[in-house]
Protein backbone atom coordinates (compact mmCIF):
# COMPACT_ATOMS: atom_id res chain seq x y z
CA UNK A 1 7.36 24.49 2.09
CA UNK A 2 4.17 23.38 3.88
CA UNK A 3 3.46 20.86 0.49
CA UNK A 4 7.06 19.70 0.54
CA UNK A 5 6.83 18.39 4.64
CA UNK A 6 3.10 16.71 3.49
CA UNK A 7 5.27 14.41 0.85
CA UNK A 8 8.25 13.99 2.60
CA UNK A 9 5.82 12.61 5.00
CA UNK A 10 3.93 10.48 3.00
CA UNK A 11 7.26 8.87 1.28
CA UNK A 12 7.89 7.93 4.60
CA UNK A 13 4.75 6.37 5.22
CA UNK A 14 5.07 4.39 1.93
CA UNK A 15 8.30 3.20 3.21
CA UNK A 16 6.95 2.16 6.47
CA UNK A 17 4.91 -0.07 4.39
CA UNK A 18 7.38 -2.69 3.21
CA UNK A 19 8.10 -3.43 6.94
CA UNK A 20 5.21 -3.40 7.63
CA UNK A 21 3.78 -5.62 4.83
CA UNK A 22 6.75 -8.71 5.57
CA UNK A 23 5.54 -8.99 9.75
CA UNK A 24 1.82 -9.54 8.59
CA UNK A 25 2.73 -12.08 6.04
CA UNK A 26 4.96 -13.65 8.46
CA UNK A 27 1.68 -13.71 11.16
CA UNK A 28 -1.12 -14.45 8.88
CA UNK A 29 0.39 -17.35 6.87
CA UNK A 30 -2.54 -19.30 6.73
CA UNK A 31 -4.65 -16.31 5.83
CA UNK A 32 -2.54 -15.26 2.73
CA UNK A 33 -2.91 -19.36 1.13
CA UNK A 34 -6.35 -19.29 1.17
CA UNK A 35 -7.50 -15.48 -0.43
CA UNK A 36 -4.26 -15.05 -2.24
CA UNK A 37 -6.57 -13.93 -5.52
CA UNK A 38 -8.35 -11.85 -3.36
CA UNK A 39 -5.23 -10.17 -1.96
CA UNK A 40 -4.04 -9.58 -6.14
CA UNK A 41 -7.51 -7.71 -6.40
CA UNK A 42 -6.71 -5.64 -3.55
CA UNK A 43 -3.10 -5.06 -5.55
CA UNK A 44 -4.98 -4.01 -8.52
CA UNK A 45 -7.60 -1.68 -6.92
CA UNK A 46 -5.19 0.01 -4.52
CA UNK A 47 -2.96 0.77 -7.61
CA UNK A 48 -5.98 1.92 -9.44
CA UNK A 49 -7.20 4.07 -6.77
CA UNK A 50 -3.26 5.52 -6.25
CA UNK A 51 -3.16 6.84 -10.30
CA UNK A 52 -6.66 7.94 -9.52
CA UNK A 53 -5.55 10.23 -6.44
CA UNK A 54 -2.44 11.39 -8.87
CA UNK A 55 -4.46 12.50 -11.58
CA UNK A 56 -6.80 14.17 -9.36
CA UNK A 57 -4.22 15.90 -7.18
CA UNK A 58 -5.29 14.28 -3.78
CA UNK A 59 -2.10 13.50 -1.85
CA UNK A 60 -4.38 11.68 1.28
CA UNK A 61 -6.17 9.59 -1.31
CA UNK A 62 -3.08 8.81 -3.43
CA UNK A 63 -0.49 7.66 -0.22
CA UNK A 64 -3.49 5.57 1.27
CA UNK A 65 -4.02 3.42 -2.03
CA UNK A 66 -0.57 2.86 -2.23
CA UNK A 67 0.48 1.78 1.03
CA UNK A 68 -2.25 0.01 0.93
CA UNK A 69 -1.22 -1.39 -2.37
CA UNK A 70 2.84 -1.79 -0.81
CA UNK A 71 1.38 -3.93 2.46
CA UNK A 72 -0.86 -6.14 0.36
CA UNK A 73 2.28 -6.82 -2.17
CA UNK A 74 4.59 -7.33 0.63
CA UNK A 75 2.55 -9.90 1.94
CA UNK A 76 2.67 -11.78 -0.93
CA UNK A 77 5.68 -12.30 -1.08
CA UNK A 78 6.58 -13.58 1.59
């Protein structure tokens, strides 16, 4: 039960992340022109880091990399 609430939780943080992601693209315009390759490397590394914390059974490390992989995507976008 208690590992159920922990990714019910975590979905919902990943979630949170697409709203999240379109506000600070829509405030740091400037920002995203300039270190848009940088922002793809982030991409790249978060998802990295996200198969790593799946394989390795680490919910924390896995839902961190990929929110952090959702907000940097989400900013690119827009």
């Amino acid at each position: 039960m208690q590992q159920t609430i922990k990714l019910i939780i975590g979905v919902f943080v990943l979630i949170l992340g697409f709203p999240i992601g379109i506000f600070l693209a829509k405030k740091t315009k400037e920002e995203l022109k300039s270190g848009k390759k940088w922002f793809k490397l982030i991409i790249i590394i978060s998802l990295i880091g996200g198969i790593v914390g799946l394989i390795i059974k680490n919910d924390v490390l896995m839902f961190s990399f990929f929110f952090i992989a959702i907000v940097t995507s989400r900013s690119l976008k827009e």
